[in-house]
C-alpha atoms as a PDB file:
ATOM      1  CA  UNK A   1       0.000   0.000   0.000  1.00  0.00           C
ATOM      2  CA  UNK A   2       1.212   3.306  -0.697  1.00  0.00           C
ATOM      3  CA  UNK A   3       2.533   5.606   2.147  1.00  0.00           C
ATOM      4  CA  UNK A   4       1.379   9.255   2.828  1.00  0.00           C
ATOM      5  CA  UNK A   5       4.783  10.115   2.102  1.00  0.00           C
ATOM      6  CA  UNK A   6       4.664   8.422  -1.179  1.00  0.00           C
ATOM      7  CA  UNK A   7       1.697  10.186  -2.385  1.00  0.00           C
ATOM      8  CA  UNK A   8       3.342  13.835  -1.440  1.00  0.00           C
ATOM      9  CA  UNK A   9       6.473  12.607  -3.122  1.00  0.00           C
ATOM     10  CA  UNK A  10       4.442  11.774  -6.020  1.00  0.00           C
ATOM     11  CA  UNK A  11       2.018  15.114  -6.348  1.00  0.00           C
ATOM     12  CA  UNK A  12       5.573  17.169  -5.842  1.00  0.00           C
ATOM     13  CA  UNK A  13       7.372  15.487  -8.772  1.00  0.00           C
ATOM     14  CA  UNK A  14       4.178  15.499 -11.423  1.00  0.00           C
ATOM     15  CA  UNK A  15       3.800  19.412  -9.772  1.00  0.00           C
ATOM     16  CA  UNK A  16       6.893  20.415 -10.569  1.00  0.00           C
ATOM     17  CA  UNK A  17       6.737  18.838 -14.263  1.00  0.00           C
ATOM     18  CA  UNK A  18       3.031  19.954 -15.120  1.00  0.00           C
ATOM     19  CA  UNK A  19       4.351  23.662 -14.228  1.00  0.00           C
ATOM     20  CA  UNK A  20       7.711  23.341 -16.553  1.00  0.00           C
ATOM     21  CA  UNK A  21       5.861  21.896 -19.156  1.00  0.00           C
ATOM     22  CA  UNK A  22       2.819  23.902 -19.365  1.00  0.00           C
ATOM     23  CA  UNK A  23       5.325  27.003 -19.353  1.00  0.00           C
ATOM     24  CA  UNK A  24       6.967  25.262 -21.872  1.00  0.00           C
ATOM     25  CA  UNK A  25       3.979  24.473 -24.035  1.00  0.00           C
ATOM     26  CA  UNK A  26       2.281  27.741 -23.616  1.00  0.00           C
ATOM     27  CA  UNK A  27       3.569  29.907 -26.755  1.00  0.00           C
ATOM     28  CA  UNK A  28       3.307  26.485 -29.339  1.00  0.00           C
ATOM     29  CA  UNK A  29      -0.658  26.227 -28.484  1.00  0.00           C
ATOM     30  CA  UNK A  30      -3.084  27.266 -30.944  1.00  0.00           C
ATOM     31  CA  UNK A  31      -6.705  28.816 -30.269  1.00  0.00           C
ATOM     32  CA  UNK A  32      -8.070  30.609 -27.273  1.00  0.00           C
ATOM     33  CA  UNK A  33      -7.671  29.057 -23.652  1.00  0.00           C
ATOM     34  CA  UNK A  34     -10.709  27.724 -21.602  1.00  0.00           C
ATOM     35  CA  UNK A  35     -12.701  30.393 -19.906  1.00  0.00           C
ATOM     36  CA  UNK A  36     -13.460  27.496 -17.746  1.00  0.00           C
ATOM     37  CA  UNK A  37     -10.925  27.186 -14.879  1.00  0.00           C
ATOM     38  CA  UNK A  38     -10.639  23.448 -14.015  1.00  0.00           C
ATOM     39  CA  UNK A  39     -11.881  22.775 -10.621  1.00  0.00           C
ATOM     40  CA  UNK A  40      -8.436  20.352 -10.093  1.00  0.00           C
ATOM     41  CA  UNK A  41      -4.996  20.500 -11.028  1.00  0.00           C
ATOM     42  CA  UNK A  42      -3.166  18.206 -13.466  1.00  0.00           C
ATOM     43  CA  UNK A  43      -1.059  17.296 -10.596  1.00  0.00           C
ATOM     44  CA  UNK A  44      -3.824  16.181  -8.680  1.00  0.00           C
ATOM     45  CA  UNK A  45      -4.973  14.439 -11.661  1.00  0.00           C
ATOM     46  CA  UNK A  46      -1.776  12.323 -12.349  1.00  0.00           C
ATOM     47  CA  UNK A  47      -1.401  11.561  -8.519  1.00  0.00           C
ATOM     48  CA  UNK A  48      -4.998   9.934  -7.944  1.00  0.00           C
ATOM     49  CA  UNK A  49      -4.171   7.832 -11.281  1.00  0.00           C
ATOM     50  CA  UNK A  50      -0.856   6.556 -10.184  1.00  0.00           C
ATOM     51  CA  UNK A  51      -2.057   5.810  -6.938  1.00  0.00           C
ATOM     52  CA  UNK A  52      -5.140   4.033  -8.141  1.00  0.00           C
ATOM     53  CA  UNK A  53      -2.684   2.327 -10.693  1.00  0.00           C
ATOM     54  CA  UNK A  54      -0.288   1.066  -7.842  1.00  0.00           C
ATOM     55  CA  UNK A  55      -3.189  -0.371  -5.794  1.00  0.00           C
ATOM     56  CA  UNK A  56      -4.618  -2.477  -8.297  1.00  0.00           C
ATOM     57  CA  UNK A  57      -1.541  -3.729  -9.061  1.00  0.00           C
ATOM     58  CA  UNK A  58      -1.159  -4.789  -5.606  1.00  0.00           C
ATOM     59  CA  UNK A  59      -4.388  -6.003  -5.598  1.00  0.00           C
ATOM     60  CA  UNK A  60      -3.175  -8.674  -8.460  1.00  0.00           C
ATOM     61  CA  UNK A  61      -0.139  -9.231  -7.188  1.00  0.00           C
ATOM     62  CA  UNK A  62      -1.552 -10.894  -3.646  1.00  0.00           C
END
């Protein structure tokens, strides 16, 4: 089972790389951004995933 620690560790790292690349990214997109804010983050999007993603595969492995 994943950790508290583990999830932090993971939100930090996809953080950190959603915020490069979308700075990245920004001047090559094409067409007006969404008025809509999104309610979460990719971050938080990425972290629920990967968790999700390491408990079923824990879940198969037993």
């Amino acid at each position: 089972m994943l950790c508290i620690d583990k999830n932090k560790d993971i939100f930090c790292i996809t953080d950190e790389f959603h915020t490069n690349f979308d700075k990245t990214i920004h001047p090559f997109l094409l067409g007006k951004p969404s008025k809509r804010l999104p309610t979460m983050s990719k971050s938080e999007v990425i972290t629920i995933y990967t968790a999700s993603y390491f408990k079923l595969v824990q879940f198969l492995l037993d």
